[in-house]
N, C-alpha and C. Protein backbone atom coordinates (compact mmCIF):
# COMPACT_ATOMS: atom_id res chain seq x y z
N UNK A 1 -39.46 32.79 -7.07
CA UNK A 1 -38.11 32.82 -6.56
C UNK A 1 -37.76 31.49 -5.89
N UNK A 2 -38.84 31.26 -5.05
CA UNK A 2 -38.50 29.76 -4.62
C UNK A 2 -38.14 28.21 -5.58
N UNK A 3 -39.09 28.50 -6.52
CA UNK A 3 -38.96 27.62 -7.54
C UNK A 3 -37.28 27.52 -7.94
N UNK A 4 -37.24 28.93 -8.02
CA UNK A 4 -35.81 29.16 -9.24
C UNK A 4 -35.00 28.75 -7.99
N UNK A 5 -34.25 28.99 -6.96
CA UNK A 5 -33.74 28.64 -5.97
C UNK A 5 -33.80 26.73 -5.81
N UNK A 6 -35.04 26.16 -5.92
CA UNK A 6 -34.90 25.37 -5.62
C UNK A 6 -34.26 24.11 -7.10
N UNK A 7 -34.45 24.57 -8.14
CA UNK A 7 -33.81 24.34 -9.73
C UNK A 7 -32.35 24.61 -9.77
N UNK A 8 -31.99 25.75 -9.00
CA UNK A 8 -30.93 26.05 -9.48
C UNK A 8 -30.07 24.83 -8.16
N UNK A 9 -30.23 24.93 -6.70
CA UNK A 9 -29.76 23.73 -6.18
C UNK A 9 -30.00 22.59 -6.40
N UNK A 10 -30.73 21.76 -7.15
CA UNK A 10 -30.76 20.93 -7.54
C UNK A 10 -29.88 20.12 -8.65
N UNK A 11 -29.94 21.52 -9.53
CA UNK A 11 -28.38 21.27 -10.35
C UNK A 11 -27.18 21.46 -9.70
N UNK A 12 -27.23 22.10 -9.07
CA UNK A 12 -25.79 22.16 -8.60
C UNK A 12 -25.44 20.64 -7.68
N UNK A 13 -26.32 20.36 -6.88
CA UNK A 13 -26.09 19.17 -6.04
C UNK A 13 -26.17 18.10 -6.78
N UNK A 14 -26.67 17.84 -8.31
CA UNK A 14 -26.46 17.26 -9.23
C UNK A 14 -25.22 17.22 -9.47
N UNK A 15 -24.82 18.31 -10.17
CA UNK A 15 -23.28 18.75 -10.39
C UNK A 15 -22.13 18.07 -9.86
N UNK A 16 -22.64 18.43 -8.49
CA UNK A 16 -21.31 17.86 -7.29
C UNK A 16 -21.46 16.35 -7.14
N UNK A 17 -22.53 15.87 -7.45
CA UNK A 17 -22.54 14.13 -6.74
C UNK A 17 -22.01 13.25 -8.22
N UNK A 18 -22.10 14.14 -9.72
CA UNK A 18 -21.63 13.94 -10.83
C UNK A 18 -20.41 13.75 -10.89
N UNK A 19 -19.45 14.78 -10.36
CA UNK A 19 -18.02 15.06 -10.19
C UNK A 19 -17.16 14.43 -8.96
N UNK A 20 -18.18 14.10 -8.33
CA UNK A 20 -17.35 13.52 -7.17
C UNK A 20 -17.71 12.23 -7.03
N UNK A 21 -18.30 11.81 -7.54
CA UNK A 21 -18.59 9.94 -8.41
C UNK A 21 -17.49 9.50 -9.29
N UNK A 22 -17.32 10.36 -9.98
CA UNK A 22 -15.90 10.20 -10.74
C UNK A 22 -14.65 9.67 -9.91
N UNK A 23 -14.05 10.81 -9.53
CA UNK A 23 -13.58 10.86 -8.72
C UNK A 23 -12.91 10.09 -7.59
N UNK A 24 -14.30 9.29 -7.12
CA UNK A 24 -14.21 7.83 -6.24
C UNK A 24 -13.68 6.67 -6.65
N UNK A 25 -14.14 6.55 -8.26
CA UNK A 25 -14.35 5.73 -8.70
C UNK A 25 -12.85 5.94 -9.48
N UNK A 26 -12.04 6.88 -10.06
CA UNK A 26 -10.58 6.85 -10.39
C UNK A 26 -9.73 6.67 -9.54
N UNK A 27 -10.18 7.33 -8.06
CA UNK A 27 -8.91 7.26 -7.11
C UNK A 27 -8.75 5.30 -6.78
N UNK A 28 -10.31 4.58 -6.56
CA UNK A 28 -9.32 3.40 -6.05
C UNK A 28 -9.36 2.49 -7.28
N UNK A 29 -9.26 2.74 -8.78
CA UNK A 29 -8.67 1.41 -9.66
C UNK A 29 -7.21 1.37 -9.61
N UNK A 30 -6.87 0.44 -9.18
CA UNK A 30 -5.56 -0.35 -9.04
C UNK A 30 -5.31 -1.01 -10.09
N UNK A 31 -6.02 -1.50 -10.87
CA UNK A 31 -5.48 -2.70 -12.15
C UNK A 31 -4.63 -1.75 -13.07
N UNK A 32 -4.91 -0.72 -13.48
CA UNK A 32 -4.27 -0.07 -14.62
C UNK A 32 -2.92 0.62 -14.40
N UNK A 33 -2.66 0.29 -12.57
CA UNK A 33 -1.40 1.46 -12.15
C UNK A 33 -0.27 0.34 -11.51
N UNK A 34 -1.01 -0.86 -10.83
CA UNK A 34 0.30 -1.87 -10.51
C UNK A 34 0.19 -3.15 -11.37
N UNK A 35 1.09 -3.55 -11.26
CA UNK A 35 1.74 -4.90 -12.26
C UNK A 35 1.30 -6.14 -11.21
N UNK A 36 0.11 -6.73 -11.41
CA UNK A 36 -0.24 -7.98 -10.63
C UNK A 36 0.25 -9.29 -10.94
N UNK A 37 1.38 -9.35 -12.06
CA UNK A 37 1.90 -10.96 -12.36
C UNK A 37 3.35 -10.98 -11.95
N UNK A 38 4.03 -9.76 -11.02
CA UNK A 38 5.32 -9.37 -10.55
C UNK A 38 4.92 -9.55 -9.09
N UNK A 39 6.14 -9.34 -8.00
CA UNK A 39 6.41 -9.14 -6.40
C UNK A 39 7.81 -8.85 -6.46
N UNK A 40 8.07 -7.92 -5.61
CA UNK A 40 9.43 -7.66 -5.10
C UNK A 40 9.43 -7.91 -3.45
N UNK A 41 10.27 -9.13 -3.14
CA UNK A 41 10.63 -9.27 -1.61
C UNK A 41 11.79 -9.04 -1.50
N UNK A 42 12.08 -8.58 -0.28
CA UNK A 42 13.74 -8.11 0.00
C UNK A 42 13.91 -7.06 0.74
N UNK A 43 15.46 -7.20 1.64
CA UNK A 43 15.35 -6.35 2.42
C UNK A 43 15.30 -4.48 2.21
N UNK A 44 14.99 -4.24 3.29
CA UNK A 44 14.73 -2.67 3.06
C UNK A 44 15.28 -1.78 4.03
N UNK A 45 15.26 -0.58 4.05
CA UNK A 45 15.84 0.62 5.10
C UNK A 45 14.48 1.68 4.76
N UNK A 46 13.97 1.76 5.99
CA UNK A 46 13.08 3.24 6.01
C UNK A 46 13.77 4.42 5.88
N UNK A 47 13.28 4.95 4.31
CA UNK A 47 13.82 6.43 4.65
C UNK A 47 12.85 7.38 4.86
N UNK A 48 11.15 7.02 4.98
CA UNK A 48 10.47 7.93 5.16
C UNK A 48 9.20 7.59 5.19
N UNK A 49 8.22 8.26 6.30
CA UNK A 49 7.29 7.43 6.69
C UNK A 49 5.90 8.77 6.75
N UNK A 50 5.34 8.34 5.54
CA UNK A 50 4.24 9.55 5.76
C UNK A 50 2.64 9.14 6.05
N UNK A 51 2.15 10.08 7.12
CA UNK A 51 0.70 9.88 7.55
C UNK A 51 0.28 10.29 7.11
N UNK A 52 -1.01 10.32 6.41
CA UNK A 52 -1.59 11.59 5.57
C UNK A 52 -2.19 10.69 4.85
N UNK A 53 -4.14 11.41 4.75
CA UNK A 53 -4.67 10.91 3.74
C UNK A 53 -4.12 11.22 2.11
N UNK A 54 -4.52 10.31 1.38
CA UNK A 54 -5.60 9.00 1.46
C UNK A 54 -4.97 8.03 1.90
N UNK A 55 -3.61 7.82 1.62
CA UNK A 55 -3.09 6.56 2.41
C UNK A 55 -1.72 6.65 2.93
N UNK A 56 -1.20 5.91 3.90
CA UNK A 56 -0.24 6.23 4.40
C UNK A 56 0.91 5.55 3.82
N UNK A 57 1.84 6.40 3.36
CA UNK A 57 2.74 5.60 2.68
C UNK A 57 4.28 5.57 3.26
N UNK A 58 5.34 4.74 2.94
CA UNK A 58 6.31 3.75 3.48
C UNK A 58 7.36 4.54 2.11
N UNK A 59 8.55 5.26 2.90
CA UNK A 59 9.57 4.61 1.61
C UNK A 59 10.68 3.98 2.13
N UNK A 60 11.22 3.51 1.03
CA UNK A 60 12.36 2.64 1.79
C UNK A 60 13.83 2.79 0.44
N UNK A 61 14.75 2.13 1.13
CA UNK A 61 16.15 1.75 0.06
C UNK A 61 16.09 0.15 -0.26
N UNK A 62 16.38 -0.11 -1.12
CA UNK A 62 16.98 -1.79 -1.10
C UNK A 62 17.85 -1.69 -2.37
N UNK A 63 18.22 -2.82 -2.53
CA UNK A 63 19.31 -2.89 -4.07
C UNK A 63 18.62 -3.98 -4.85
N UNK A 64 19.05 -3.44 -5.89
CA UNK A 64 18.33 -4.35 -6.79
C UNK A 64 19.60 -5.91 -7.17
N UNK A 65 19.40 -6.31 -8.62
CA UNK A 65 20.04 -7.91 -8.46
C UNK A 65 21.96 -6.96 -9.46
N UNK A 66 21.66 -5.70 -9.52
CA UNK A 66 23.04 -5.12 -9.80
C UNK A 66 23.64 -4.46 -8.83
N UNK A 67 22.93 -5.08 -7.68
CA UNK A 67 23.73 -4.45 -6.53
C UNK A 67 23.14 -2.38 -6.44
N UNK A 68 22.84 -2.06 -7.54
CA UNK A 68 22.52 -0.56 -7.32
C UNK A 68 21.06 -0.18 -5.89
N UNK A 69 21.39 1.15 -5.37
CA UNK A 69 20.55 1.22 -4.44
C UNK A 69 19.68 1.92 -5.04
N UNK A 70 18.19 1.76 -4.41
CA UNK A 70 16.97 2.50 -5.29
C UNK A 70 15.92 2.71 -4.21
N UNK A 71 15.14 4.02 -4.11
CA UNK A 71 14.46 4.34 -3.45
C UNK A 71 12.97 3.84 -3.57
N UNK A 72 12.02 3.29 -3.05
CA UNK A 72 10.99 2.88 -3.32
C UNK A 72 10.19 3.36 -2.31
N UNK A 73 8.72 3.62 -2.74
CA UNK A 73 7.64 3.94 -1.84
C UNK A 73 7.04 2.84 -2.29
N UNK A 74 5.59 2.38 -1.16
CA UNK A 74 4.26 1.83 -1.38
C UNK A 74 3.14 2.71 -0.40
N UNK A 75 1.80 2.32 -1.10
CA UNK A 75 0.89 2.82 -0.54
C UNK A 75 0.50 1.74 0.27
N UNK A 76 -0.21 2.62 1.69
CA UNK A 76 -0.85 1.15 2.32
C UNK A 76 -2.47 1.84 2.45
N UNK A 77 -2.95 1.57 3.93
CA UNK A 77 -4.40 2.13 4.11
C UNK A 77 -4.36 3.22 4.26
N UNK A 78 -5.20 3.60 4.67
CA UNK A 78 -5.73 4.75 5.10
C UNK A 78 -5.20 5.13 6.70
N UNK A 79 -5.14 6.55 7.01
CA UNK A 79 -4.74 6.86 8.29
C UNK A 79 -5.68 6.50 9.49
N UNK A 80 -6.99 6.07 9.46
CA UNK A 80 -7.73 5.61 9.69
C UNK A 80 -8.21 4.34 10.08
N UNK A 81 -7.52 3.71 9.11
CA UNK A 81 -7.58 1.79 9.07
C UNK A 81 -6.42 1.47 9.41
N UNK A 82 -5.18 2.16 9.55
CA UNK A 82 -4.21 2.10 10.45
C UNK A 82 -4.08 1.96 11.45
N UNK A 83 -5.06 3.24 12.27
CA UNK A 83 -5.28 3.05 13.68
C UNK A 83 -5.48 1.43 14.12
N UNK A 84 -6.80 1.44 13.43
CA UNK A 84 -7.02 0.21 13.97
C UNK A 84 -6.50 -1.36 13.53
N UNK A 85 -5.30 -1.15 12.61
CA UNK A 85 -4.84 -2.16 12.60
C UNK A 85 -3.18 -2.16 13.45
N UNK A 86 -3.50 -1.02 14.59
CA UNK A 86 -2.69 -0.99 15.75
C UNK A 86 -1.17 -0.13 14.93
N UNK A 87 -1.32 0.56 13.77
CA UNK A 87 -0.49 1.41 13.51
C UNK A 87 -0.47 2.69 14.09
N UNK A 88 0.81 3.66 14.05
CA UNK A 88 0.31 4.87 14.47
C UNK A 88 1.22 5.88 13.97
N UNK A 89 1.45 7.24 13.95
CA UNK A 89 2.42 7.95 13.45
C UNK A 89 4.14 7.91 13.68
N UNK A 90 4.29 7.02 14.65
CA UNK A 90 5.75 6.63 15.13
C UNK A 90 5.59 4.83 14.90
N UNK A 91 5.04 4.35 13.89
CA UNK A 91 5.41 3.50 14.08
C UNK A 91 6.66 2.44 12.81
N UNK A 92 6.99 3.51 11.74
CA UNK A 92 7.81 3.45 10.81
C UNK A 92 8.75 4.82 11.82
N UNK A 93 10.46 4.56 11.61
CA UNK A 93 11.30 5.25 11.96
C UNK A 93 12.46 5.00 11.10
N UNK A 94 12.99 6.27 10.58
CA UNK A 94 14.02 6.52 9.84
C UNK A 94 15.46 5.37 10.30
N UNK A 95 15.68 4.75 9.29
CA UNK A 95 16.68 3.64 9.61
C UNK A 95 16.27 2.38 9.67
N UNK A 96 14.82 1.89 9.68
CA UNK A 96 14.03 0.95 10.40
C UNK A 96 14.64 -0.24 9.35
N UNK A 97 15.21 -1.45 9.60
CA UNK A 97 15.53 -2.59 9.01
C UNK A 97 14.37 -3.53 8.49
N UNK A 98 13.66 -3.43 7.22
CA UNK A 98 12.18 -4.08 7.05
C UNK A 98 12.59 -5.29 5.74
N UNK A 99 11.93 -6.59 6.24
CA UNK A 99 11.77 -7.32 4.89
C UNK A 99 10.37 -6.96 4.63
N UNK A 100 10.63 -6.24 3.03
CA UNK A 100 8.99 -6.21 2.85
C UNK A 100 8.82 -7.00 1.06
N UNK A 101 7.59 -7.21 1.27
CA UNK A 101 6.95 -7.61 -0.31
C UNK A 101 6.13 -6.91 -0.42
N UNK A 102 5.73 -6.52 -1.80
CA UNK A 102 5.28 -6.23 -2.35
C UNK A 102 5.08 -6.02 -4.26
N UNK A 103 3.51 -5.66 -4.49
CA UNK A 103 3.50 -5.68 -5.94
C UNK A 103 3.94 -3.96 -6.14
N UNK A 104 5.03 -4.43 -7.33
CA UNK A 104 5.62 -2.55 -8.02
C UNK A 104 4.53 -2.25 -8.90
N UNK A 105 4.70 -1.04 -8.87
CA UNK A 105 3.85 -0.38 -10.40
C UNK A 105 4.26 -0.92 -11.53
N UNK A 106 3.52 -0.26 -12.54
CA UNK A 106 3.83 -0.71 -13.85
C UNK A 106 4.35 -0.06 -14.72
N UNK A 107 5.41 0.20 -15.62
CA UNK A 107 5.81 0.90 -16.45
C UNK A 107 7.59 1.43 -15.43
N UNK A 108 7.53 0.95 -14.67
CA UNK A 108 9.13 0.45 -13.92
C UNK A 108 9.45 2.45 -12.79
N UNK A 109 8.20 2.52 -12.60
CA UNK A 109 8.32 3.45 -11.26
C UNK A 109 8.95 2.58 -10.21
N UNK A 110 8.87 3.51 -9.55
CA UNK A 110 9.64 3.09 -8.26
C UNK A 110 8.79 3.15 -7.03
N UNK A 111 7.65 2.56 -7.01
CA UNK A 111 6.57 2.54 -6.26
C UNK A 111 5.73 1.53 -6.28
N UNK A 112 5.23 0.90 -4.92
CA UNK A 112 4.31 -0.24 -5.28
C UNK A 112 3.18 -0.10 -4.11
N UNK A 113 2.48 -1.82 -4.19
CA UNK A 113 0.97 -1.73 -3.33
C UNK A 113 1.15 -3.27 -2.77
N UNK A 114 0.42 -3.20 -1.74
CA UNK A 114 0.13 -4.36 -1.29
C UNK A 114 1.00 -5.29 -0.25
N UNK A 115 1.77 -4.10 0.51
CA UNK A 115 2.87 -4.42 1.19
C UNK A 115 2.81 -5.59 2.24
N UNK A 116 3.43 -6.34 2.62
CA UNK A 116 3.68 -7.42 4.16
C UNK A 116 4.91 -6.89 4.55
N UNK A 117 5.29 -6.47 5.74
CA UNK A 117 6.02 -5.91 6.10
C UNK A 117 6.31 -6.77 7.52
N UNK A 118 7.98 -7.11 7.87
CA UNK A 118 8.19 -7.95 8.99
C UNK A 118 9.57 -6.85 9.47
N UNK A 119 9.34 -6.27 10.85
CA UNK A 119 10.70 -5.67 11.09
C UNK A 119 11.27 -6.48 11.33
N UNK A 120 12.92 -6.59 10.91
CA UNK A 120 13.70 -7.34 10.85
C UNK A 120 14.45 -7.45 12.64
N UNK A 121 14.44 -5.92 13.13
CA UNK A 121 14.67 -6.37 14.77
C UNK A 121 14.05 -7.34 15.23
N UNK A 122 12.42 -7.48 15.80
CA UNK A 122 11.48 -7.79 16.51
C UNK A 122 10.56 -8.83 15.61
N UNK A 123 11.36 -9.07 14.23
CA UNK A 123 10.39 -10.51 13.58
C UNK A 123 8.69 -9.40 13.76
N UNK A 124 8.25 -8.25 13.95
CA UNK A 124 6.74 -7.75 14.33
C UNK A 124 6.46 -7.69 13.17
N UNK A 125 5.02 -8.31 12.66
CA UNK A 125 4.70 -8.13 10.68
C UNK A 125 3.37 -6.64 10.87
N UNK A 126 3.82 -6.37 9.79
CA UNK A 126 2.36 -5.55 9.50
C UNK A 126 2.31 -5.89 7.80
N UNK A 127 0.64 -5.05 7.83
CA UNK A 127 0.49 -5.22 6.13
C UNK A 127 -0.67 -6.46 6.17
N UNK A 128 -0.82 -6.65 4.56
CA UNK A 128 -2.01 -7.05 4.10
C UNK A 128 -1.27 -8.75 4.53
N UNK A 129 -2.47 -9.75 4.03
CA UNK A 129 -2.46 -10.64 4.34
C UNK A 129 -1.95 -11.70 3.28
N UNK A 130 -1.51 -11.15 1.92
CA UNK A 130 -0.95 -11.50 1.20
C UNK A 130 -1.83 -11.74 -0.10
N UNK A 131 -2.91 -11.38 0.06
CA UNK A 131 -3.90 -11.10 -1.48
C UNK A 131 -4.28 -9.59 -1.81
N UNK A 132 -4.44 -9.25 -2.80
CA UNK A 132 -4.41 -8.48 -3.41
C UNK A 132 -5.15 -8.35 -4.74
N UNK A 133 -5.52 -6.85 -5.09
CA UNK A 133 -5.73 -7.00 -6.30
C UNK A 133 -7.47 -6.29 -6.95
N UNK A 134 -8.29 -6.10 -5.48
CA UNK A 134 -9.23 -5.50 -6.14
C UNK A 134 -10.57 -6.87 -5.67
N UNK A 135 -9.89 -7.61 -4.54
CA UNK A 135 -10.79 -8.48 -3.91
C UNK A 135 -11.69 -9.59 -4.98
N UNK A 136 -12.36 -10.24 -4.70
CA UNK A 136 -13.09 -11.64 -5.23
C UNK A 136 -12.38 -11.89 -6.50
N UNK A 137 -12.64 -12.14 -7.22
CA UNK A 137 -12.41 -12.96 -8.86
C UNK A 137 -10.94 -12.39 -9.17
N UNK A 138 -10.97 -11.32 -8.58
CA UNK A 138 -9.62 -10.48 -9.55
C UNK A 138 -8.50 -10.81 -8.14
N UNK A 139 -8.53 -11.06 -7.14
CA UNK A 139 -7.54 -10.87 -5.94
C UNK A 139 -6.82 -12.17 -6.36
N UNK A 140 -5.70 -11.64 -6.46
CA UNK A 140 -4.33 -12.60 -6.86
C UNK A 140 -3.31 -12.95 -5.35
N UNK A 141 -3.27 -14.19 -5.30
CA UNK A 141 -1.81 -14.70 -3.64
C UNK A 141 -0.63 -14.01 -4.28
N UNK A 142 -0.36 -13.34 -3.61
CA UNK A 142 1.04 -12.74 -3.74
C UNK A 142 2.10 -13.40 -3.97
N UNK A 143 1.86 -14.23 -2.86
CA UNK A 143 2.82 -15.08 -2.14
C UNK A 143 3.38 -16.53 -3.33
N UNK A 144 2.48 -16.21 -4.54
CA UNK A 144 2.78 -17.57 -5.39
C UNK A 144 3.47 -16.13 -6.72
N UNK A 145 3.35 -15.26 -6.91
CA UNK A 145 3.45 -14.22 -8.14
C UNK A 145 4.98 -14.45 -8.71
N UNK A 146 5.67 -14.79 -9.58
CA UNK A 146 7.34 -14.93 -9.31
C UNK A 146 7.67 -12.83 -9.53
N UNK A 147 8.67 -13.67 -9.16
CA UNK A 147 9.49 -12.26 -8.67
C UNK A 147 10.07 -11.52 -9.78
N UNK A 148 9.82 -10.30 -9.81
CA UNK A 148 9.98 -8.91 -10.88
C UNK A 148 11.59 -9.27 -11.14
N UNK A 149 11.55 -9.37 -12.47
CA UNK A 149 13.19 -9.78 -13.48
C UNK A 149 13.60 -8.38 -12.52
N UNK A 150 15.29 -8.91 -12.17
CA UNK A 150 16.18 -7.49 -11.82
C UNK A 150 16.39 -7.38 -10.40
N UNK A 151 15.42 -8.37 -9.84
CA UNK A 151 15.28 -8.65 -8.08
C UNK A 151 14.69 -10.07 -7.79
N UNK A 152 15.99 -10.75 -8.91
CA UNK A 152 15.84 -12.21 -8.29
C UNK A 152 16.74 -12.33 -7.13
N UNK A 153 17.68 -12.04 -7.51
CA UNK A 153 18.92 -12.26 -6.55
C UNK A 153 18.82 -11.76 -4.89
N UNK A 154 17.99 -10.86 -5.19
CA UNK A 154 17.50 -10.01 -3.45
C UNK A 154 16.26 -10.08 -2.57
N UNK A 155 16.04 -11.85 -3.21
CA UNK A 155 14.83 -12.04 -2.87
C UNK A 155 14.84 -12.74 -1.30
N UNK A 156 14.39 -12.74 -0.69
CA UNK A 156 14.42 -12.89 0.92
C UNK A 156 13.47 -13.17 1.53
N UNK A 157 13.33 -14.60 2.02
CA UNK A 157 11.96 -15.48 2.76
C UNK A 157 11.84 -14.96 3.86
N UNK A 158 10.21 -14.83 3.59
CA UNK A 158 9.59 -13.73 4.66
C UNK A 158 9.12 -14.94 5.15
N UNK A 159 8.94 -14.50 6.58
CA UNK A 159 8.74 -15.93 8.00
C UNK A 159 6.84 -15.87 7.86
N UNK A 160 7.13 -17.07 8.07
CA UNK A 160 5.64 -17.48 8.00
C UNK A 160 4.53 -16.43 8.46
N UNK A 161 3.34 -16.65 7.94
CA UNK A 161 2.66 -15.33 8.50
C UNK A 161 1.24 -16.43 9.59
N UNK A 162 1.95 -16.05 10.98
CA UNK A 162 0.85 -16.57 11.95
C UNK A 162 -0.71 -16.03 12.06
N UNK A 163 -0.65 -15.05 11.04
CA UNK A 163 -1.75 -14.19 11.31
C UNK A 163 -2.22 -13.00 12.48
N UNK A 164 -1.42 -13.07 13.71
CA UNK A 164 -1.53 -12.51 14.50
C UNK A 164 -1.30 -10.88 13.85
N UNK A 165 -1.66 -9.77 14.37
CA UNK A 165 -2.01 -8.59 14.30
C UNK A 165 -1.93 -7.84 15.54
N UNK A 166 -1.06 -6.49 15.48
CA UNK A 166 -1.45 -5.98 16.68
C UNK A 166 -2.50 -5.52 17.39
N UNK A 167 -2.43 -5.30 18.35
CA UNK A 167 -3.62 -4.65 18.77
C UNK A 167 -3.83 -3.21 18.58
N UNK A 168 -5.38 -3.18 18.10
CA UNK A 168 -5.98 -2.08 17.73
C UNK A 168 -5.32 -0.48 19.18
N UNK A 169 -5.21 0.41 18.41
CA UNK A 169 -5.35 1.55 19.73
C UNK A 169 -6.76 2.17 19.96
N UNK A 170 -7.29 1.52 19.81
CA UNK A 170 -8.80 1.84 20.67
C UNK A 170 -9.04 0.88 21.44
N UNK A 171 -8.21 -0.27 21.28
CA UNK A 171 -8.30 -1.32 22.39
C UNK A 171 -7.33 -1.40 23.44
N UNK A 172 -6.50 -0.10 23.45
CA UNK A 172 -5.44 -0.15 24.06
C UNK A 172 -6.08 0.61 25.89
């Protein structure tokens, strides 16, 4: 009985480290879901700001270069790596005035990755540092990518990035 007990968990914990390897390994490829030779910069309006694993995501309004308005989300980190990059659940608010960049998906969703985000009140930036892409060999500067046909016209120079970062809330 012990034998069989110990065969039969073995497959099974086989099973599970089989299926959930997968798994890991689909949720973070990025190359096949955003468009890395595009950027959209320009201003934005928060219409909705969600916490929640796996990552916390941003939507916003802007217009495109026909003047039409269009709803866009991006993904950022994790609720987790937020904290400590001094984010927190109030810190996107409905109405919020944002220049953001970012790379869109591919196949012309309305969703992207890799956001820099500067509120337009308080000049305050959040967001990545302007590379992207899946890190070493493959991480592309954003900041050089030309801009997605359809949002030339609404393109909008984001202020230098000093590097500064808020402070963590565990350091608070």
């Amino acid at each position: 009985m012990t034998r069989k007990l110990t065969a039969h968990s073995f497959l099974t914990i086989l099973g599970f480290l089989a299926s959930s390897g997968s798994i890991i390994v689909a949720h973070h490829g990025t190359a096949g879901v955003y468009d890395f030779t595009h950027r959209i910069t320009t201003k934005a309006t928060v219409t909705k700001y969600v916490w929640s694993n796996p990552h916390v995501q941003i939507y916003f309004t802007l217009k495109n270069d026909k003047g039409e308005e269009q709803t866009w989300g991006v993904e950022t980190v994790s609720p987790g790596n937020a904290l400590g990059s001094g984010w927190t659940k109030n810190t996107f608010k409905f109405g919020d005035q944002l220049l953001v960049s970012f790379v869109p998906a591919k196949d012309d969703r309305f969703f992207g990755n890799c956001p820099q985000i500067v509120f337009v009140a308080d000049g305050k930036r959040l967001g990545g540092r302007g590379t992207c892409g899946g890190g070493g060999a493959e991480a592309v500067d954003m900041n050089t990518l030309p801009i997605k046909p359809g949002y030339t016209q609404v393109e909008v120079k984001m202020p230098k990035d000093d590097r500064k970062r808020p402070e963590s809330e565990q350091e608070r």
